[in-house]
Structure formats: C-alpha cells, structure tokens
Protein backbone atom coordinates (compact mmCIF):
# COMPACT_ATOMS: atom_id res chain seq x y z
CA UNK A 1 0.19 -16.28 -21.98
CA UNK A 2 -3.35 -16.13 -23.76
CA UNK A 3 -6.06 -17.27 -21.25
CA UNK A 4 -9.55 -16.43 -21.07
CA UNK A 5 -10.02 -13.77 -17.37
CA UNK A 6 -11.54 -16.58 -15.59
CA UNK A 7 -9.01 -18.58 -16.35
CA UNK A 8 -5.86 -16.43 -15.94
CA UNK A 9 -5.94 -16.36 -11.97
CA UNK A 10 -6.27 -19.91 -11.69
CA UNK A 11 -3.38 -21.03 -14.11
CA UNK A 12 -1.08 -18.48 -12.60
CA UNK A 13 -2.07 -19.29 -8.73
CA UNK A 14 -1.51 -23.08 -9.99
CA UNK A 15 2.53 -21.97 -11.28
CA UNK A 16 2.81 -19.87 -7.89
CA UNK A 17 2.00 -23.16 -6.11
CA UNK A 18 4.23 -25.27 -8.16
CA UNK A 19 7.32 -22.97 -7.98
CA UNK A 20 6.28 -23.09 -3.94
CA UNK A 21 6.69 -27.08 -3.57
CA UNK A 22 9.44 -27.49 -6.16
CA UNK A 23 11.42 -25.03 -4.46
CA UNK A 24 13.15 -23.64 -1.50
CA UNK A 25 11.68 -20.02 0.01
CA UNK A 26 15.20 -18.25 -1.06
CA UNK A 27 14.65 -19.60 -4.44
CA UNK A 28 10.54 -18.78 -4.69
CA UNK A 29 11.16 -15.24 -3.89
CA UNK A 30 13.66 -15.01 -6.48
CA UNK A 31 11.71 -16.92 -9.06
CA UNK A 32 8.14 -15.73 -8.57
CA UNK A 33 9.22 -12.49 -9.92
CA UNK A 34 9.65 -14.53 -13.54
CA UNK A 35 6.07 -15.85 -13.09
CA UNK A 36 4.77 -12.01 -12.33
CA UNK A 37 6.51 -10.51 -15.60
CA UNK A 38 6.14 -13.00 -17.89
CA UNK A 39 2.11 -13.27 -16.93
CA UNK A 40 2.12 -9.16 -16.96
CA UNK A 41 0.33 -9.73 -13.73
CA UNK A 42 -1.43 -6.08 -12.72
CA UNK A 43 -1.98 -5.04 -9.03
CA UNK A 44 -5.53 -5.70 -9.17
CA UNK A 45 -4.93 -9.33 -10.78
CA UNK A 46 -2.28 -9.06 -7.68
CA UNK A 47 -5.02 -8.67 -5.00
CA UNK A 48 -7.63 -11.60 -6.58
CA UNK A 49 -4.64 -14.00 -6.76
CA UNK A 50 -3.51 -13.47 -3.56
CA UNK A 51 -8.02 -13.64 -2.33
CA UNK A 52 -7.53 -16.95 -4.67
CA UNK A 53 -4.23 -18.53 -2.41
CA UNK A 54 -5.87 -17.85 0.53
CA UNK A 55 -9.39 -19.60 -0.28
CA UNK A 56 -8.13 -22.28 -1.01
CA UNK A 57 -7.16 -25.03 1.06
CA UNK A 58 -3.82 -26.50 -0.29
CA UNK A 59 -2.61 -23.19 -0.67
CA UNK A 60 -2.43 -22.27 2.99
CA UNK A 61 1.23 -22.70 3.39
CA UNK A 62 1.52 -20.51 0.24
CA UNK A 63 -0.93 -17.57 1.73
CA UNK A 64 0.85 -18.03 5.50
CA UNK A 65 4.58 -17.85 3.75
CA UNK A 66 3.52 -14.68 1.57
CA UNK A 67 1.58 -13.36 5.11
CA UNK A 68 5.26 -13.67 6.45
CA UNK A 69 6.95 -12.27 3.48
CA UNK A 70 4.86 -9.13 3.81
CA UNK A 71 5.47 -8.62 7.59
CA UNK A 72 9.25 -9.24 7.25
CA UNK A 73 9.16 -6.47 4.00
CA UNK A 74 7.66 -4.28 6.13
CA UNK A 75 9.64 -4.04 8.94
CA UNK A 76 12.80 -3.60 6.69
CA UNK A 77 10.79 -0.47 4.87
CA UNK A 78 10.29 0.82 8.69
CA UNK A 79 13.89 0.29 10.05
CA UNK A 80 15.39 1.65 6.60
CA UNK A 81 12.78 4.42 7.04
CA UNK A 82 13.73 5.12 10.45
CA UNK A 83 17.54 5.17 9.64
CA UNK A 84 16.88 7.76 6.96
CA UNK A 85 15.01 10.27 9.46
CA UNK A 86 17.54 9.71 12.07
CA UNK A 87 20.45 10.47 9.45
CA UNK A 88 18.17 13.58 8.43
CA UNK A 89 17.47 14.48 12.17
CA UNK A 90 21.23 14.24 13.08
CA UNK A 91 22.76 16.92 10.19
CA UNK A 92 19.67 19.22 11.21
CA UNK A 93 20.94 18.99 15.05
CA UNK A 94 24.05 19.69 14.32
CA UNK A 95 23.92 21.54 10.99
CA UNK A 96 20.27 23.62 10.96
CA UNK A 97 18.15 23.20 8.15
CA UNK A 98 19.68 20.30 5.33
CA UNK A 99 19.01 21.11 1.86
CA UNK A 100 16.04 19.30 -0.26
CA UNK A 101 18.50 17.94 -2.38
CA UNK A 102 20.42 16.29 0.42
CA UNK A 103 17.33 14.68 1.90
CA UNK A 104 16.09 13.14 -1.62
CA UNK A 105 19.80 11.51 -1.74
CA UNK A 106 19.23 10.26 2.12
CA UNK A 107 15.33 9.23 0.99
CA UNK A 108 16.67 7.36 -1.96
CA UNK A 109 19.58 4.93 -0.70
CA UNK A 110 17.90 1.63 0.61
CA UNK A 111 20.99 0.09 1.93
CA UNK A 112 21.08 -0.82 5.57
CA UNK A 113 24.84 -0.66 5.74
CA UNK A 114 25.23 2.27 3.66
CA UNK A 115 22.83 4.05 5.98
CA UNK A 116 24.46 2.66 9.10
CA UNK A 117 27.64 4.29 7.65
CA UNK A 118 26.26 7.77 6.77
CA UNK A 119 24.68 7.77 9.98
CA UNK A 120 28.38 7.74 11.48
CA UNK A 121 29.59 10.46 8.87
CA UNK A 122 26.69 12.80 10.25
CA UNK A 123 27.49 12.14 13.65
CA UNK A 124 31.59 12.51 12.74
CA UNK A 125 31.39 15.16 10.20
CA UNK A 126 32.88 18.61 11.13
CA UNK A 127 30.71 20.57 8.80
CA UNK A 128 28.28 20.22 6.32
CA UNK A 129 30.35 19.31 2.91
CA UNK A 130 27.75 17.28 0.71
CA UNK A 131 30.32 15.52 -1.56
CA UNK A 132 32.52 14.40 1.63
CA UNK A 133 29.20 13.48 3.21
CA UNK A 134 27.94 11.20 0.33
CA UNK A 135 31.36 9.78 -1.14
C-alpha cells in the first residue's frame, strides 16, 4: 500500500468503514486486524485514524462501536487482572511468600477459565507443588 501521508489515513479510515457496513461486529473485529497488518498501520497512525473516525460524521457509529470495544477490552484486562492477584494472594495466604517464577506463569495465562480453575487448585492444594499446581 503506497500512498502519499496525507493520503494514507484517509484510504485506510475509508476500508475501516467499509469492512464496518459490509459486515457484522463479530466479523469486523476479526477482519480489521487484516486491514491493520497489511497497511503496517503504527500506533501513532493508530491515534490520527481513530481522531479521523471520530471527526467525521458518517463515521460515528464506527468511533461509538470502537468507544465500546475499548471499554468492554478493558474490563476483561481488569477482571483477568484481578483473578491473577487473587490466585497470587491465595498461595501467599496459605503458602508465605510464592516464588517469582510462579507469579510470571500466573501473570502470563490470559484465560478466564484457566484462571477460574487455578484459583480452585490454590484454594484445594495441600502444599505448594508447582508442577501439580500448573498441570
């Protein structure tokens, strides 16, 4: 995709707005990913597109679905964030201090159910055994 700067927003706010009325939300999320790759979009080309969707008039269903999008993403980070410190908080309660190592494993699963899960094992464990714990 070889556009002049000025240009470059514009033509890629105009394929975010066609993927958006072609088709459903489930499928834009999945999609608009394609558009973001194959453009090479950066995160400051990011922020001016998004500026761009929400100037603009016919784009305000666009600006208020990614608005949504953004809230909804964000409360998943928080709950998942809030399982992992409650899985963390549980072993120390019942265990004293958890290694490093064991937190970065906790920190790096982003799994709701897998979290719900280990939150059980920390709660049923009867001692610390990191490989019974994670398995």
């Amino acid at each position: 995709m070889s556009y002049e700067k000025s240009e470059r927003i514009e033509v890629i706010r105009q394929a975010y707005v066609g993927l958006y009325q072609l088709a459903s939300n489930v499928l834009f999320d999945k999609y608009v990913d394609f558009i973001d790759v194959y453009a090479k979009i950066s995160p400051e080309e990011q922020e001016t597109l998004y500026q761009e969707i929400i100037e603009h008039q016919e784009t305000a269903m666009l600006a208020q679905y990614i608005r949504e999008k953004g809230k909804q993403e964000g409360l998943i980070q928080g709950m998942l964030q809030a399982s992992k410190a409650n899985i963390v908080e549980v072993l120390e309660l019942r265990f004293g201090k958890i290694s490093e190592d064991i937190i970065h494993q906790i920190q790096q699963i982003n799994d709701p159910d897998k979290l719900k899960n280990l939150l059980k094992k920390a709660i049923q464990l009867k001692k610390m055994d990191q490989s019974e714990f994670f398995c």
